[in-house]
N, C-alpha and C. Protein backbone atom coordinates (compact mmCIF):
# COMPACT_ATOMS: atom_id res chain seq x y z
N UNK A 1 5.66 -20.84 6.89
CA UNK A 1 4.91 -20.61 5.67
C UNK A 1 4.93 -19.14 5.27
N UNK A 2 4.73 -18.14 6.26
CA UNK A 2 4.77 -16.85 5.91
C UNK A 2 6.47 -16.13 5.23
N UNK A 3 7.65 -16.98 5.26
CA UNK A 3 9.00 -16.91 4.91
C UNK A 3 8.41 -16.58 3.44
N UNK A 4 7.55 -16.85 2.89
CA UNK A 4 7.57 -16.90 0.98
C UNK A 4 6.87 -15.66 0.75
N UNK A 5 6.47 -14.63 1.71
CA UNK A 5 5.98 -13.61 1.65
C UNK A 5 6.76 -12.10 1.92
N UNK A 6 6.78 -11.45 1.17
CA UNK A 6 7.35 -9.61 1.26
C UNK A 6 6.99 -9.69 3.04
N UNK A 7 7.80 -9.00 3.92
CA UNK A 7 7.17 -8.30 4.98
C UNK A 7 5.93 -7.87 5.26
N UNK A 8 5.66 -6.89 4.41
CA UNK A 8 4.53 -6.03 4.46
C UNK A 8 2.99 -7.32 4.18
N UNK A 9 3.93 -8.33 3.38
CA UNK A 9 2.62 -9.11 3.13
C UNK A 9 2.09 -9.94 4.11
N UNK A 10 3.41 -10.50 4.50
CA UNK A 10 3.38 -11.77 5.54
C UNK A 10 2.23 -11.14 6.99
N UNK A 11 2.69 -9.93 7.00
CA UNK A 11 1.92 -9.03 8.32
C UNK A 11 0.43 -9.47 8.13
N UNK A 12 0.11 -8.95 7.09
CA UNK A 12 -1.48 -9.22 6.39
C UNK A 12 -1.77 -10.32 7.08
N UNK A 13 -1.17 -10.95 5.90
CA UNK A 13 -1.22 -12.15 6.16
C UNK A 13 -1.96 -13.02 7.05
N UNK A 14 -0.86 -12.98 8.23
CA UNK A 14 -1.26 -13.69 9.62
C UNK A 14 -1.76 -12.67 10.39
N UNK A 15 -2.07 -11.68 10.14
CA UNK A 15 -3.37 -10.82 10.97
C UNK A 15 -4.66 -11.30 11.19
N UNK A 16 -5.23 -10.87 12.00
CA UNK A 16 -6.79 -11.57 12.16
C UNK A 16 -6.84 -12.06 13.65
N UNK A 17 -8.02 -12.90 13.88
CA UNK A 17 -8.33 -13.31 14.38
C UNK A 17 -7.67 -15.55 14.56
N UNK A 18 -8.37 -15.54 13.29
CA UNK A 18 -7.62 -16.46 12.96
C UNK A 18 -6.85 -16.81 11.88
N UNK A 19 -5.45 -17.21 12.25
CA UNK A 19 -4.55 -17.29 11.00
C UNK A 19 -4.65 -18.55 10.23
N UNK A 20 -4.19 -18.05 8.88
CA UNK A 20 -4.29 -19.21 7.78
C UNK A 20 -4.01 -20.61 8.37
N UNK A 21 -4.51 -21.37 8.04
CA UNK A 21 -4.15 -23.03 8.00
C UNK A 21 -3.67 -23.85 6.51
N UNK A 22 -4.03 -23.20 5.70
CA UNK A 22 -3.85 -23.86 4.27
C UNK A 22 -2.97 -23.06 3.46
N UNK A 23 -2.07 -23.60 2.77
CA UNK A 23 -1.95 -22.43 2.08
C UNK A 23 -2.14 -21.67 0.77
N UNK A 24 -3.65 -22.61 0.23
CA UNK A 24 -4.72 -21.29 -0.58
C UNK A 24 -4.89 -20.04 0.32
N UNK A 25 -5.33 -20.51 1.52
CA UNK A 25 -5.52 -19.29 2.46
C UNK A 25 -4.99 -18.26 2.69
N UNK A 26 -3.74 -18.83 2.83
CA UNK A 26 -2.13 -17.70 2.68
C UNK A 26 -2.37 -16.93 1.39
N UNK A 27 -2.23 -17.64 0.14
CA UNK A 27 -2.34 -17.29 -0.71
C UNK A 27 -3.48 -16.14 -1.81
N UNK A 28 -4.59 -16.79 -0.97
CA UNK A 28 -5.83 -15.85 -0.78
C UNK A 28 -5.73 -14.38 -0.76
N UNK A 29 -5.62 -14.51 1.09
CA UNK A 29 -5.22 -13.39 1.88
C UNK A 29 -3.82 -12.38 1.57
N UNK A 30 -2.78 -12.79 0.79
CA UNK A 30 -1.29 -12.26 0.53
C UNK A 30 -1.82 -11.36 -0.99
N UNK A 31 -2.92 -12.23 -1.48
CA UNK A 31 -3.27 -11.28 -3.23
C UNK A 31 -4.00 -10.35 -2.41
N UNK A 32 -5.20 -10.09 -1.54
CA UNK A 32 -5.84 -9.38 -1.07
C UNK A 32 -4.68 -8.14 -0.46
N UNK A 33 -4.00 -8.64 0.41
CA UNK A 33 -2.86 -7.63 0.98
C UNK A 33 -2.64 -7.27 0.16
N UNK A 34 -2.00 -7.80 -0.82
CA UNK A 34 -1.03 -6.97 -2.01
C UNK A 34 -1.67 -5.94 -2.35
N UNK A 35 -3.16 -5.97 -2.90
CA UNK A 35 -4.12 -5.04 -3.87
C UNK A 35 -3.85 -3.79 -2.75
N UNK A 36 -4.44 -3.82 -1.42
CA UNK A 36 -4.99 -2.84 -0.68
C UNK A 36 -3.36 -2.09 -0.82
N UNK A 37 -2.36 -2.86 -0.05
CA UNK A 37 -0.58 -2.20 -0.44
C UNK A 37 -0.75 -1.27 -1.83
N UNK A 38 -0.91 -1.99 -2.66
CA UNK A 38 -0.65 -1.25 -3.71
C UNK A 38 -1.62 -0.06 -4.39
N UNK A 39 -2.64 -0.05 -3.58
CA UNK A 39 -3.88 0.79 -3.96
C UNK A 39 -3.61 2.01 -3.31
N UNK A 40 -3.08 1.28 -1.97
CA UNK A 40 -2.86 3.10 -0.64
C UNK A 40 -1.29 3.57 -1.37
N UNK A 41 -0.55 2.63 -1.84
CA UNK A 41 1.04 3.50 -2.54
C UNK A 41 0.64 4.50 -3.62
N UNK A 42 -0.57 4.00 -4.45
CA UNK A 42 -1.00 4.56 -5.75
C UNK A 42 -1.80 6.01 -4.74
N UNK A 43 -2.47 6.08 -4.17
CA UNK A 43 -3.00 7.11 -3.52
C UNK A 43 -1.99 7.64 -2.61
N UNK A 44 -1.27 7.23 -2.56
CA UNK A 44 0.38 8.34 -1.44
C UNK A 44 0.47 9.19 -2.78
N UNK A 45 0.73 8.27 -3.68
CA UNK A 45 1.91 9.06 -4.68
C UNK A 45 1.19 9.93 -5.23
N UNK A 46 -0.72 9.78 -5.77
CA UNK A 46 -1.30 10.55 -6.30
C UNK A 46 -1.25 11.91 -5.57
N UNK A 47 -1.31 11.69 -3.58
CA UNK A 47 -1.83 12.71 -2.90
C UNK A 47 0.12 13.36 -2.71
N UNK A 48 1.00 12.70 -3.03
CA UNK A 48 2.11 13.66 -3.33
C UNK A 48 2.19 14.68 -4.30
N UNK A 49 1.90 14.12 -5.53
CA UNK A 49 2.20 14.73 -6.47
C UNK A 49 1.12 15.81 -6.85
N UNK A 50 0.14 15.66 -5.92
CA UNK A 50 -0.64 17.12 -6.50
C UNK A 50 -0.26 17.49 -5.48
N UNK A 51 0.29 17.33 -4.49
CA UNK A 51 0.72 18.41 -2.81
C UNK A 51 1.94 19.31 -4.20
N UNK A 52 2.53 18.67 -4.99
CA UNK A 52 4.05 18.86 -5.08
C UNK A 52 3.29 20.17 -6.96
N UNK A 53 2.22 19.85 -7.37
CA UNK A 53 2.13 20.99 -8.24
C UNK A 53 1.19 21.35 -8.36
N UNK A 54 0.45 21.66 -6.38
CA UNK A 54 0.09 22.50 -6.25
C UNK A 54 0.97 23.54 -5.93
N UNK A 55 2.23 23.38 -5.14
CA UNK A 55 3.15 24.25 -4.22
C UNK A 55 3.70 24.54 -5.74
N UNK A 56 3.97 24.13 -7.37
CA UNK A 56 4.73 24.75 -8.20
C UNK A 56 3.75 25.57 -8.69
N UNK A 57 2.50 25.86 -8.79
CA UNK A 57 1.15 26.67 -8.78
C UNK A 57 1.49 27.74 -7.97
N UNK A 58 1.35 27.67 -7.09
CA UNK A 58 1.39 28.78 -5.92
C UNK A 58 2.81 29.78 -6.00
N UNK A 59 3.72 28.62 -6.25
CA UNK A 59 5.26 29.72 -6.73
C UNK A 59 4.94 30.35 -7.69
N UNK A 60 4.87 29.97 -8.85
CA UNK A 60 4.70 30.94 -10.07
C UNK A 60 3.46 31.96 -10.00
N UNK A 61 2.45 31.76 -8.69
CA UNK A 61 1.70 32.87 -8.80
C UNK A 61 2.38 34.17 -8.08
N UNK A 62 3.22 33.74 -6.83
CA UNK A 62 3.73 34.83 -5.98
C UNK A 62 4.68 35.74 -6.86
N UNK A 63 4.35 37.25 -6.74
CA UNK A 63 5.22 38.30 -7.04
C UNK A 63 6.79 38.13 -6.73
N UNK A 64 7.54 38.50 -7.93
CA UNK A 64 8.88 38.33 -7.84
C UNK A 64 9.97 39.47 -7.25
């Protein structure tokens, strides 16, 4: 059952304690995975891109 799922999801997925039996459950649990996946990528990329202009900040302040 977990074959119809991304990697990253299927993991979710069948994590726990106890794994899905149904597969609303799967299905449940794979939208839940997805959100949190896609919430921590949105916060990588946010906490990249101010790493990346803060460091173009800091160049243009240093003496040439």
């Amino acid at each position: 059952m977990m074959k119809m799922f991304r990697t990253d999801i299927a993991k979710q997925v069948s994590a726990g304690s106890s794994p899905p039996t149904l597969v609303s459950d799967c299905v449940s649990r794979a939208i839940r995975a997805e959100y949190w996946i896609n919430l921590d990528k949105e916060a990588r990329a946010q906490f990249f891109k101010t790493k990346k202009e803060e460091k173009a900040v800091v160049k243009q302040l240093q003496p040439r």
